[in-house]
PDB file of N, CA and C in Angstrom:
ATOM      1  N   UNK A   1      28.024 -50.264   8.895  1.00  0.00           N
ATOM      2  CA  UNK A   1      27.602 -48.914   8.669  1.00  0.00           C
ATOM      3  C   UNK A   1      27.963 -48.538   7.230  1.00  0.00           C
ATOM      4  N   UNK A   2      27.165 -48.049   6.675  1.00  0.00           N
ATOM      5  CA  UNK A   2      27.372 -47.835   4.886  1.00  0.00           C
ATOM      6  C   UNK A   2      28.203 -46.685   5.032  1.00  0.00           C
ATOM      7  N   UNK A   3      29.060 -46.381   3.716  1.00  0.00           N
ATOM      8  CA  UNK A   3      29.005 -45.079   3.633  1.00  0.00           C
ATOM      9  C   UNK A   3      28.535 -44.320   3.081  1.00  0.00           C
ATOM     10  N   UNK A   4      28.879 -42.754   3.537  1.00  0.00           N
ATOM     11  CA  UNK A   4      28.335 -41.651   3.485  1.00  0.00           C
ATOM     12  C   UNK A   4      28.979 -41.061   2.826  1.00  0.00           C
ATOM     13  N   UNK A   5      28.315 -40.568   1.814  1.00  0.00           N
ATOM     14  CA  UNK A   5      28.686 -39.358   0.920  1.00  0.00           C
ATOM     15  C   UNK A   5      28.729 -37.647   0.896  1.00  0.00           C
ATOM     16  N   UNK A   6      29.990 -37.507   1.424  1.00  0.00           N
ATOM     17  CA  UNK A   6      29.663 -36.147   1.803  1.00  0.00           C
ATOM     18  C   UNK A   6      28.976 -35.150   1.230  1.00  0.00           C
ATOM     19  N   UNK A   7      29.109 -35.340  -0.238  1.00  0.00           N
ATOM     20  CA  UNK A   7      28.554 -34.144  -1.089  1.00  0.00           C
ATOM     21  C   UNK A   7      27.025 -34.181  -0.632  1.00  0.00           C
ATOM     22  N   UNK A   8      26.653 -35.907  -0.406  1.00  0.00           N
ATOM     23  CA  UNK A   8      25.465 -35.863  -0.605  1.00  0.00           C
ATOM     24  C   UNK A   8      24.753 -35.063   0.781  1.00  0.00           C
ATOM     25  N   UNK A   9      25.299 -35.112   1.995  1.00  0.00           N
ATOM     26  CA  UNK A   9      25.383 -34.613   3.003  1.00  0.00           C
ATOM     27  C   UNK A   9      25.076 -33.141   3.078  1.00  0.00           C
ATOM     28  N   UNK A  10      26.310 -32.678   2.340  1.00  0.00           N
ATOM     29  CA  UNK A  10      25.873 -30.679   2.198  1.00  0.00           C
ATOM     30  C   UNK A  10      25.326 -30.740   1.246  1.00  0.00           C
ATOM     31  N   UNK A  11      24.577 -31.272   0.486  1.00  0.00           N
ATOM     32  CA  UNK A  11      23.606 -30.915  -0.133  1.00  0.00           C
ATOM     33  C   UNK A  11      22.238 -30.788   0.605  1.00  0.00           C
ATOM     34  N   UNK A  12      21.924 -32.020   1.081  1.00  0.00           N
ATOM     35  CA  UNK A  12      21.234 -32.190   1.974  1.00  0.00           C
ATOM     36  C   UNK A  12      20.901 -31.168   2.768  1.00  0.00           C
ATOM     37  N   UNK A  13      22.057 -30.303   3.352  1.00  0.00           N
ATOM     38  CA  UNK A  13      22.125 -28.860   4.243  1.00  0.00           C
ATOM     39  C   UNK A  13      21.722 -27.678   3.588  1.00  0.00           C
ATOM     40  N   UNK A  14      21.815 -27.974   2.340  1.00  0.00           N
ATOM     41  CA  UNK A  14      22.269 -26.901   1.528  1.00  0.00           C
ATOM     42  C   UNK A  14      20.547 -26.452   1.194  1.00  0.00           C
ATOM     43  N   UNK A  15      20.039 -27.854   1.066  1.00  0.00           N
ATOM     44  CA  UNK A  15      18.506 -27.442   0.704  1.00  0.00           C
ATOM     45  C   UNK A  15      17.491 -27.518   2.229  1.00  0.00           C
ATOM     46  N   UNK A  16      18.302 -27.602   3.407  1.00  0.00           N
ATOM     47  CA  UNK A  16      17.053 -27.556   4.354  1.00  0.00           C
ATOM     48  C   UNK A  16      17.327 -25.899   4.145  1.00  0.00           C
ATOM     49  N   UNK A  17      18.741 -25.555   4.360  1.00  0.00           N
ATOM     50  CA  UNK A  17      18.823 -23.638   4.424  1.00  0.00           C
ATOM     51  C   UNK A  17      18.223 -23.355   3.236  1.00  0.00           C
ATOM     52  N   UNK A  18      17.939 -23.405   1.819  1.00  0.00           N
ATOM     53  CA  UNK A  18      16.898 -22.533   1.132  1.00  0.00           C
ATOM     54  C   UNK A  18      15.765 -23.057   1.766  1.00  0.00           C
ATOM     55  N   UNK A  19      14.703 -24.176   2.117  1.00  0.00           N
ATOM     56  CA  UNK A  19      13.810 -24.168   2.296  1.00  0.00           C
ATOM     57  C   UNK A  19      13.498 -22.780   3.185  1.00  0.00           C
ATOM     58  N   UNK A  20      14.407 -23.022   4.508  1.00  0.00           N
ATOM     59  CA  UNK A  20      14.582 -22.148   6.121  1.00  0.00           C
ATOM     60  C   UNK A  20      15.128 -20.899   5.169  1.00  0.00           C
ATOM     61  N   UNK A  21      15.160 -20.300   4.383  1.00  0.00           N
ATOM     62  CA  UNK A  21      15.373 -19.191   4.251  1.00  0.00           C
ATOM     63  C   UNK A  21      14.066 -18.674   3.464  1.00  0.00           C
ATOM     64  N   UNK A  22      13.785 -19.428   2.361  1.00  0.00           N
ATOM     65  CA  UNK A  22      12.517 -19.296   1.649  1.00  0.00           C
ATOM     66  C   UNK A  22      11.623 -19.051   2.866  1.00  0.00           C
ATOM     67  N   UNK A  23      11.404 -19.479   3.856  1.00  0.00           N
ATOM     68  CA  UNK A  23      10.315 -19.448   4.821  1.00  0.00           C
ATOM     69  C   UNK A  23      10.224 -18.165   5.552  1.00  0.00           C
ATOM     70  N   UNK A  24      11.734 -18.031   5.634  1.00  0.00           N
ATOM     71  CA  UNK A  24      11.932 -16.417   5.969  1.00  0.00           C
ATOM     72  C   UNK A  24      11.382 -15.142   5.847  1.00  0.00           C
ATOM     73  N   UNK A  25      12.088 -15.371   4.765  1.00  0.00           N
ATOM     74  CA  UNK A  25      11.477 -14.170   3.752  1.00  0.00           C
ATOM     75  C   UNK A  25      10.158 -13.775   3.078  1.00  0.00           C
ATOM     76  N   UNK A  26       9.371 -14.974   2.983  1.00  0.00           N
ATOM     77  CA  UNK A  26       7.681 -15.214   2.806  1.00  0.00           C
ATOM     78  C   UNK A  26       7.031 -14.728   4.015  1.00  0.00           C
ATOM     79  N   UNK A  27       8.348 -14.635   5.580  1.00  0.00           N
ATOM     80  CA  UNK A  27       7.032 -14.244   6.418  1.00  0.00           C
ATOM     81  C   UNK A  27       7.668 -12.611   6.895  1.00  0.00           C
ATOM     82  N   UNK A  28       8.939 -12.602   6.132  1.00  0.00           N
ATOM     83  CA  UNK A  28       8.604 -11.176   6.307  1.00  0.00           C
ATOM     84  C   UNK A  28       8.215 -10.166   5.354  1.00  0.00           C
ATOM     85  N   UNK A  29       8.198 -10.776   4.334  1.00  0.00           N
ATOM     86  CA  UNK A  29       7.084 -10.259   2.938  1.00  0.00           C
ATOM     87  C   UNK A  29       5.934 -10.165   3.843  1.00  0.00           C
ATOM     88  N   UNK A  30       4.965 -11.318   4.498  1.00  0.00           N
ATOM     89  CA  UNK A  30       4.143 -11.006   4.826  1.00  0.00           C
ATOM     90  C   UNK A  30       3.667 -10.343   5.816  1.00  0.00           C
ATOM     91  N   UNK A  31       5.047  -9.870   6.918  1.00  0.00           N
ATOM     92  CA  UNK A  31       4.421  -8.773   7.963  1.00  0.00           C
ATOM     93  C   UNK A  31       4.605  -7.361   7.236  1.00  0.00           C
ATOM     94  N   UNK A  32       6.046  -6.893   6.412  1.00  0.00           N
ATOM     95  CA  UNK A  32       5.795  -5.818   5.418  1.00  0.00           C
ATOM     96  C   UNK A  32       4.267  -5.633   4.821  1.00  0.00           C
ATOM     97  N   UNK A  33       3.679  -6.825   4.099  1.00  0.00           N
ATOM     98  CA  UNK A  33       2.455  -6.042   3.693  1.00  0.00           C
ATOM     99  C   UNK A  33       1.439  -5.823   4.908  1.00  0.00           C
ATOM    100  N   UNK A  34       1.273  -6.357   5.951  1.00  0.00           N
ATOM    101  CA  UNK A  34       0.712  -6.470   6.814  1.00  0.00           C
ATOM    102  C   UNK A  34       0.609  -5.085   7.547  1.00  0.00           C
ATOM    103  N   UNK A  35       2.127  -4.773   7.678  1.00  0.00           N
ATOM    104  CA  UNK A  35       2.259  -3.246   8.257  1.00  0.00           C
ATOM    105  C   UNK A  35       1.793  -1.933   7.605  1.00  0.00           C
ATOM    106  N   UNK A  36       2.292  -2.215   5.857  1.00  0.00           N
ATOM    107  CA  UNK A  36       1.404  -1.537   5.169  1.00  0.00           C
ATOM    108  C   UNK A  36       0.045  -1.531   5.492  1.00  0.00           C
ATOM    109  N   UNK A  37      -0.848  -2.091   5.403  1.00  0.00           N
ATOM    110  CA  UNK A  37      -2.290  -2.131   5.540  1.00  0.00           C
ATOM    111  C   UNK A  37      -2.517  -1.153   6.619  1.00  0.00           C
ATOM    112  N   UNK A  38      -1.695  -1.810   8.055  1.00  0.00           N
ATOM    113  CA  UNK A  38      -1.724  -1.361   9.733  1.00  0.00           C
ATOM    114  C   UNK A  38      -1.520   0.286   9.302  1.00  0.00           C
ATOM    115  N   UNK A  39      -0.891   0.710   8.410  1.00  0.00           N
ATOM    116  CA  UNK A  39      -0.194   1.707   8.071  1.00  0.00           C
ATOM    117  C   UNK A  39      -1.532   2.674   7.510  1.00  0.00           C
ATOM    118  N   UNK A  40      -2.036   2.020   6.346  1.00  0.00           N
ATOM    119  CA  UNK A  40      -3.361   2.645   5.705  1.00  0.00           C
ATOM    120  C   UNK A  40      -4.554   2.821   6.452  1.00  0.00           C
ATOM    121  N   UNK A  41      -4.671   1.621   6.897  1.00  0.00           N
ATOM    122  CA  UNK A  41      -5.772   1.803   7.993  1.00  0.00           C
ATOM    123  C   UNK A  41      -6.006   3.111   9.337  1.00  0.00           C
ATOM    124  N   UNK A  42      -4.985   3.177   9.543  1.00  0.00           N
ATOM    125  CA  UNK A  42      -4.607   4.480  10.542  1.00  0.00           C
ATOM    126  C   UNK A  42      -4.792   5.714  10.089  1.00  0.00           C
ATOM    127  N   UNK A  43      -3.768   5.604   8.921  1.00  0.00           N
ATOM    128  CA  UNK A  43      -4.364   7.270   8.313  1.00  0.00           C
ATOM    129  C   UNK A  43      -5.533   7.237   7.915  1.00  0.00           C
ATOM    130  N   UNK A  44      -6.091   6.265   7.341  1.00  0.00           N
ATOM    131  CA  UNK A  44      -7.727   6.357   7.231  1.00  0.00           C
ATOM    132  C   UNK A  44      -8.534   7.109   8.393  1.00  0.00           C
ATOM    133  N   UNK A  45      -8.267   5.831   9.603  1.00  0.00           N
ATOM    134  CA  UNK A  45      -8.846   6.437  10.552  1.00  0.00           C
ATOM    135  C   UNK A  45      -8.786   7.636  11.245  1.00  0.00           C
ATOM    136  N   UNK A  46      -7.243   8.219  11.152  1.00  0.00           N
ATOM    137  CA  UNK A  46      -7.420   9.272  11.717  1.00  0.00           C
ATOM    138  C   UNK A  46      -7.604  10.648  10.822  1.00  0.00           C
ATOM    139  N   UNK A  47      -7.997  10.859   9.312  1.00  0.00           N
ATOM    140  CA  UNK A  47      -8.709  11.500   8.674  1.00  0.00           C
ATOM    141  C   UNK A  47     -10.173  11.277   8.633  1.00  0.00           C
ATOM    142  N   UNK A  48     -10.976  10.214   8.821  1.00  0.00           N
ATOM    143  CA  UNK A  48     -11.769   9.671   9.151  1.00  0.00           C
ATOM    144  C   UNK A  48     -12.563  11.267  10.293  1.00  0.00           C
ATOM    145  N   UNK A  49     -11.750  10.259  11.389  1.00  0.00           N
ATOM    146  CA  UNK A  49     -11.308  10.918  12.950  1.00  0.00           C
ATOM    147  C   UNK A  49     -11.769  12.589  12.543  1.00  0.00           C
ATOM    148  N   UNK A  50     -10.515  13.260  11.511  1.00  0.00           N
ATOM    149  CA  UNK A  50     -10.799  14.606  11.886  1.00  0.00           C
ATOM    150  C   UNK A  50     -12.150  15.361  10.742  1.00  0.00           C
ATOM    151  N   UNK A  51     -12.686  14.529  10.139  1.00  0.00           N
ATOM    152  CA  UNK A  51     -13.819  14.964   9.159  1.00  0.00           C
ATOM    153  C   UNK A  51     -15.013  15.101  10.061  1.00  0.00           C
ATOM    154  N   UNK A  52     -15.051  13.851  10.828  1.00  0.00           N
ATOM    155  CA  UNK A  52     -16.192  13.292  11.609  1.00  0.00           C
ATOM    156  C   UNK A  52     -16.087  14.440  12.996  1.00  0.00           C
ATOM    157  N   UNK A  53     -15.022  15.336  12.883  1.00  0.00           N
ATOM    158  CA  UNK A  53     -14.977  16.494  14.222  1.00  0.00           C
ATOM    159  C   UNK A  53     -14.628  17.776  13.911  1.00  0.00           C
ATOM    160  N   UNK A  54     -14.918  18.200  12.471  1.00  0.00           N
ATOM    161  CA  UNK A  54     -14.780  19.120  11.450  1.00  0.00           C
ATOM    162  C   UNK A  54     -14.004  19.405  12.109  1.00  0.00           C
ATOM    163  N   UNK A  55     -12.597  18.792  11.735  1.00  0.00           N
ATOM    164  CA  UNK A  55     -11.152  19.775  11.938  1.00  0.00           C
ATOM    165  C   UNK A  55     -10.425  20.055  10.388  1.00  0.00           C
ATOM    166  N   UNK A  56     -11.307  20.431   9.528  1.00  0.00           N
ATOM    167  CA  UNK A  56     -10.582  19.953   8.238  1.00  0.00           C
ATOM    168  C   UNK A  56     -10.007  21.290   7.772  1.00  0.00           C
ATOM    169  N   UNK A  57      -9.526  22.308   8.924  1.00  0.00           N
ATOM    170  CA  UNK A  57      -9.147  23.548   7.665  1.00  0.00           C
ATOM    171  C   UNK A  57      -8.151  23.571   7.293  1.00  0.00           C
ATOM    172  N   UNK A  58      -7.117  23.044   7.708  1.00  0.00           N
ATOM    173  CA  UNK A  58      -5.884  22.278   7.402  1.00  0.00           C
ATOM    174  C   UNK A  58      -5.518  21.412   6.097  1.00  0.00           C
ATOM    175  N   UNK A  59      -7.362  21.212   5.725  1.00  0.00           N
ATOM    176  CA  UNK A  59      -7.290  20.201   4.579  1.00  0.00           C
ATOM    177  C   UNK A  59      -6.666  21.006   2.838  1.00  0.00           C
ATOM    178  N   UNK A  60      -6.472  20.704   2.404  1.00  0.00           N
ATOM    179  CA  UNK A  60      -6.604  21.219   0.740  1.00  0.00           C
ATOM    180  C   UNK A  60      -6.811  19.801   0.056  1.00  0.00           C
ATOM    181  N   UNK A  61      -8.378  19.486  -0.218  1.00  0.00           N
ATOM    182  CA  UNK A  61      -8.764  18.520  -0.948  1.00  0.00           C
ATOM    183  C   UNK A  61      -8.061  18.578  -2.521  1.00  0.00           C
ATOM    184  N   UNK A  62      -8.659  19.783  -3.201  1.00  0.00           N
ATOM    185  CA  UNK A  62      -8.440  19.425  -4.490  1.00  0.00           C
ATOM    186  C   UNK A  62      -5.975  19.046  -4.679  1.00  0.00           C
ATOM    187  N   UNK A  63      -5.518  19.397  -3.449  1.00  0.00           N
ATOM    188  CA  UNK A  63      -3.932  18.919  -3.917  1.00  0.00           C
ATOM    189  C   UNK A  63      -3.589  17.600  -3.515  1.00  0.00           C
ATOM    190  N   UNK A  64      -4.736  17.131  -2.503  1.00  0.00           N
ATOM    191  CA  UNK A  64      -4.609  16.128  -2.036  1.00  0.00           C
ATOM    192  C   UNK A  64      -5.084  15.001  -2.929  1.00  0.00           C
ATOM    193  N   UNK A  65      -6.103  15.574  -3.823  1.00  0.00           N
ATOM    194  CA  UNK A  65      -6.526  14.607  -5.024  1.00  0.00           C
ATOM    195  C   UNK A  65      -5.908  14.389  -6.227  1.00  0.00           C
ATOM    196  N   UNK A  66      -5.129  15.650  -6.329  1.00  0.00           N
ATOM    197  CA  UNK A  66      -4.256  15.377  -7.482  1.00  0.00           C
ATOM    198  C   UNK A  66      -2.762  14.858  -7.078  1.00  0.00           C
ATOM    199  N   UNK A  67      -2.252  14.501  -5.700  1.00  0.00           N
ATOM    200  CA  UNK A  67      -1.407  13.713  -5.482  1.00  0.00           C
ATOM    201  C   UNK A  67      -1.468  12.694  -5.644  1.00  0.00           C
ATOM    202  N   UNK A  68      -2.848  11.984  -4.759  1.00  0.00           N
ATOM    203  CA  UNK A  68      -3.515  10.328  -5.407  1.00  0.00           C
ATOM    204  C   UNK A  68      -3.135  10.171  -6.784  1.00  0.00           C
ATOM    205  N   UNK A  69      -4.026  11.233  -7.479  1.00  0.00           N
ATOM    206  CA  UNK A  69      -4.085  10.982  -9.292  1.00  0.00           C
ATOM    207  C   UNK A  69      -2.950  10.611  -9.440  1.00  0.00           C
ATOM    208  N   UNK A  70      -1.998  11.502  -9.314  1.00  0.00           N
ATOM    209  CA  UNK A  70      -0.777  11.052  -9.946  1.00  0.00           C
ATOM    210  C   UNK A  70       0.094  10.286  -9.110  1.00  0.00           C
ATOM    211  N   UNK A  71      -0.287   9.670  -8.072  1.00  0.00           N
ATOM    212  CA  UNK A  71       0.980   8.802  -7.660  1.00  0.00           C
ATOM    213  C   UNK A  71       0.115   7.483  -8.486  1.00  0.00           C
ATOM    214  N   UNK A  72      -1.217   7.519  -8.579  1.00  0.00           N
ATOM    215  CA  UNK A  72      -2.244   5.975  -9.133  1.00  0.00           C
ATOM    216  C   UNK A  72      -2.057   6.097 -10.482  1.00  0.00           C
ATOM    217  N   UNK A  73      -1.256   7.318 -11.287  1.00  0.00           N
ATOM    218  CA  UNK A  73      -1.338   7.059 -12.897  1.00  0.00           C
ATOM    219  C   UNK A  73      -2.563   7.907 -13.301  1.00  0.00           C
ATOM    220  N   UNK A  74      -3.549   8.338 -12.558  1.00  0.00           N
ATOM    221  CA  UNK A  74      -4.722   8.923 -13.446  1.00  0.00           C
ATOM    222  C   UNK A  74      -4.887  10.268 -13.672  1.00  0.00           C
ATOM    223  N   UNK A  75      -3.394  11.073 -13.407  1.00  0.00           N
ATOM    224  CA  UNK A  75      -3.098  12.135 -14.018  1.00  0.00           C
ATOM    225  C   UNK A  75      -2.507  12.633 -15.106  1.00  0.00           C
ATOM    226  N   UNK A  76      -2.352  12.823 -16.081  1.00  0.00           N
ATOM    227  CA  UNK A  76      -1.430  13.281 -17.181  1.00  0.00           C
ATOM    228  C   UNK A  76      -0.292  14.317 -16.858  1.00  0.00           C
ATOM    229  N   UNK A  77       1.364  12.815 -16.339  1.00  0.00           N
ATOM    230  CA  UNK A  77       1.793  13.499 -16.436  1.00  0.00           C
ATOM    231  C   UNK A  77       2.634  14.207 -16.724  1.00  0.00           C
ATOM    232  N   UNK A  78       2.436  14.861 -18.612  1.00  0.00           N
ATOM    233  CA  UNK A  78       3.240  15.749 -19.071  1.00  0.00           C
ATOM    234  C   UNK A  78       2.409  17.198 -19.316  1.00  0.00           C
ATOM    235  N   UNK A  79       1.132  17.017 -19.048  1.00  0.00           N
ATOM    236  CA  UNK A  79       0.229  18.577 -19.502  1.00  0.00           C
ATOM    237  C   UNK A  79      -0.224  19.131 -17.849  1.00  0.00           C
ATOM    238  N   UNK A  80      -0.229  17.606 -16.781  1.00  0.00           N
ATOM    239  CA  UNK A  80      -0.298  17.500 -15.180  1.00  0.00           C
ATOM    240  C   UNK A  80      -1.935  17.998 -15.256  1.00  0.00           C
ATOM    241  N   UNK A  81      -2.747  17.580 -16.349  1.00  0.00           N
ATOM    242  CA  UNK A  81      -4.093  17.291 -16.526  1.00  0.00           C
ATOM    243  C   UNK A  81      -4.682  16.218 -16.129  1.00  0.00           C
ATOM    244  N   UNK A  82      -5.903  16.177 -15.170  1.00  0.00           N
ATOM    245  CA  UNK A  82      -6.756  14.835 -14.946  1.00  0.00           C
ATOM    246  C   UNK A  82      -6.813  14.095 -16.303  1.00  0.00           C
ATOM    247  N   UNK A  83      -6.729  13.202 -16.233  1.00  0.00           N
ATOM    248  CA  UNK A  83      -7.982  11.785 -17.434  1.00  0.00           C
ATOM    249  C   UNK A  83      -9.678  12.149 -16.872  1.00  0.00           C
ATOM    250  N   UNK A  84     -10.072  11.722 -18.380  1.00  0.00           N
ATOM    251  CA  UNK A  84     -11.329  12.294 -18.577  1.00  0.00           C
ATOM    252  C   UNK A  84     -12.255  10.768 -17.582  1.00  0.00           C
ATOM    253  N   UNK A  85     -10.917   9.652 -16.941  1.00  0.00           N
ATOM    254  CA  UNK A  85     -11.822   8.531 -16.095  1.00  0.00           C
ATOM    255  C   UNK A  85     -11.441   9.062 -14.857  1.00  0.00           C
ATOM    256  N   UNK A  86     -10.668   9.454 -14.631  1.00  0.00           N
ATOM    257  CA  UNK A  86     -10.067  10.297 -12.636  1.00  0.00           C
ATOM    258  C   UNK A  86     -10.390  11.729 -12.868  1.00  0.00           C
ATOM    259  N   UNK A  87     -11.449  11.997 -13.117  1.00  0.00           N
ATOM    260  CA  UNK A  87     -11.358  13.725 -12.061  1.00  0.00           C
ATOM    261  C   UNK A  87     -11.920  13.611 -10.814  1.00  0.00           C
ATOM    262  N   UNK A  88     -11.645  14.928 -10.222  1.00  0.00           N
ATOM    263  CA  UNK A  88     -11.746  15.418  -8.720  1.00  0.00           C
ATOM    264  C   UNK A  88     -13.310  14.985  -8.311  1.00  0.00           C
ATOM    265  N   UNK A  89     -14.004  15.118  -8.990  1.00  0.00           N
ATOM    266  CA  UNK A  89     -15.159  14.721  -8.979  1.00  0.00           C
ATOM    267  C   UNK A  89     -15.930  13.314  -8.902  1.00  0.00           C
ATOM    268  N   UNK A  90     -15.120  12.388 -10.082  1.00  0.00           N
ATOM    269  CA  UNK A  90     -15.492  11.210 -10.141  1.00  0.00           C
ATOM    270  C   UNK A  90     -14.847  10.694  -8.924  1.00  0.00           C
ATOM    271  N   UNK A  91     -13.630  10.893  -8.701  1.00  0.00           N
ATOM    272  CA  UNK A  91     -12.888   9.812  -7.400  1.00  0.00           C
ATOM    273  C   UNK A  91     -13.462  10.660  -5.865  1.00  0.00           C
ATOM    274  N   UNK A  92     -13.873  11.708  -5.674  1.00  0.00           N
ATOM    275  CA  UNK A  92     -14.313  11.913  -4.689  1.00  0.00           C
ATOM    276  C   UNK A  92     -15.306  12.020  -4.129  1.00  0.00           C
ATOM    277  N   UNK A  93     -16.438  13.128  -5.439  1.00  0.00           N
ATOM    278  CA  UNK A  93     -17.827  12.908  -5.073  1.00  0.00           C
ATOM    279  C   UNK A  93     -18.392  12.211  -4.954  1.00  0.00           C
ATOM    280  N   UNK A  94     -17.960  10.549  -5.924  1.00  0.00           N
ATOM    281  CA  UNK A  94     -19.249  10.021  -6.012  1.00  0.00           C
ATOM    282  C   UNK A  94     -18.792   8.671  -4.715  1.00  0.00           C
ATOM    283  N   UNK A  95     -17.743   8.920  -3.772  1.00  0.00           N
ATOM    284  CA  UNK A  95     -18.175   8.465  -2.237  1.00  0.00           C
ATOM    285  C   UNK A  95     -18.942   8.900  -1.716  1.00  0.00           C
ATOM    286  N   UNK A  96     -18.931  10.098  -1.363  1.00  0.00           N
ATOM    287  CA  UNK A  96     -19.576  10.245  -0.579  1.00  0.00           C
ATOM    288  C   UNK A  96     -20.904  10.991  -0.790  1.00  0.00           C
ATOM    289  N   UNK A  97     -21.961  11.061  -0.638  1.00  0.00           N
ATOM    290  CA  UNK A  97     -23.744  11.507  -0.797  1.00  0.00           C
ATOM    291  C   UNK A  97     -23.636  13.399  -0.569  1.00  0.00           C
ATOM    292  N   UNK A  98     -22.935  13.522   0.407  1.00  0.00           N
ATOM    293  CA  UNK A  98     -22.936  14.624   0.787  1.00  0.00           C
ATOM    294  C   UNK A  98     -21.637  15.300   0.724  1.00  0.00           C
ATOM    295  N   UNK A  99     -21.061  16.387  -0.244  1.00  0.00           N
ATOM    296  CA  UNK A  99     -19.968  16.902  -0.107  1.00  0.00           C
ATOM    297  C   UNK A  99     -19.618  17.532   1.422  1.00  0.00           C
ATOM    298  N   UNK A 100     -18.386  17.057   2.151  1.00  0.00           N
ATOM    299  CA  UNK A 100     -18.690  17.736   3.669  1.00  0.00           C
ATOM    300  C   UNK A 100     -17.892  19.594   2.790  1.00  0.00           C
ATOM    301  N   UNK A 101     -18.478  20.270   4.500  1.00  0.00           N
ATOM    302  CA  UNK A 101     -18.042  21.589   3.815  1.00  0.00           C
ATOM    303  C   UNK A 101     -16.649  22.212   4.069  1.00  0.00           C
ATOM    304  N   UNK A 102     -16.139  22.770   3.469  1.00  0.00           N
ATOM    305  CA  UNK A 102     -14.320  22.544   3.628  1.00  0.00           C
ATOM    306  C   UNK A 102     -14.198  24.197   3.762  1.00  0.00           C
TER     307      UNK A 102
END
């Protein structure tokens, strides 16, 4: 029976646990973004949900657009002015064909 080198041994250990940890963490990176999405998708749908059953008086579009703006950067904000590429108009009207009525 040869011998065995211990170092070489926990090393050996040492790199199956980063592999088994690397693997880890890649899959819970990937249910985090996963949940995100699960996350977006919902509020989609259930604004979706209340447009499509005119429950919108609750809504305030134009604060709700300038929250987007500025959490996405396309607000200015030290004057808390749109960019002349994000206004209320460009990011909203031109989804949809028909402004619904608010």
């Amino acid at each position: 029976m040869p011998n065995r080198d211990p170092s070489v041994d926990a090393h050996r250990r040492l790199i199956g646990d980063v592999f088994l940890l690397r693997s880890q963490v890649q899959d819970i990176m990937a249910r985090r973004d996963l949940l995100g999405q699960q996350v977006k998708a919902s509020a989609r749908w259930e604004l979706m949900k209340e447009w499509l059953e005119n429950r919108v008086e609750h809504w305030n579009p134009e604060e709700e657009c300038r929250h987007h703006l500025f959490l996405s950067g396309g607000i200015n904000h030290k004057s808390g002015s749109f960019s002349q590429a994000a206004t209320p108009r460009s990011v909203v009207g031109s989804r949809f064909p028909e402004e619904p009525s608010f």
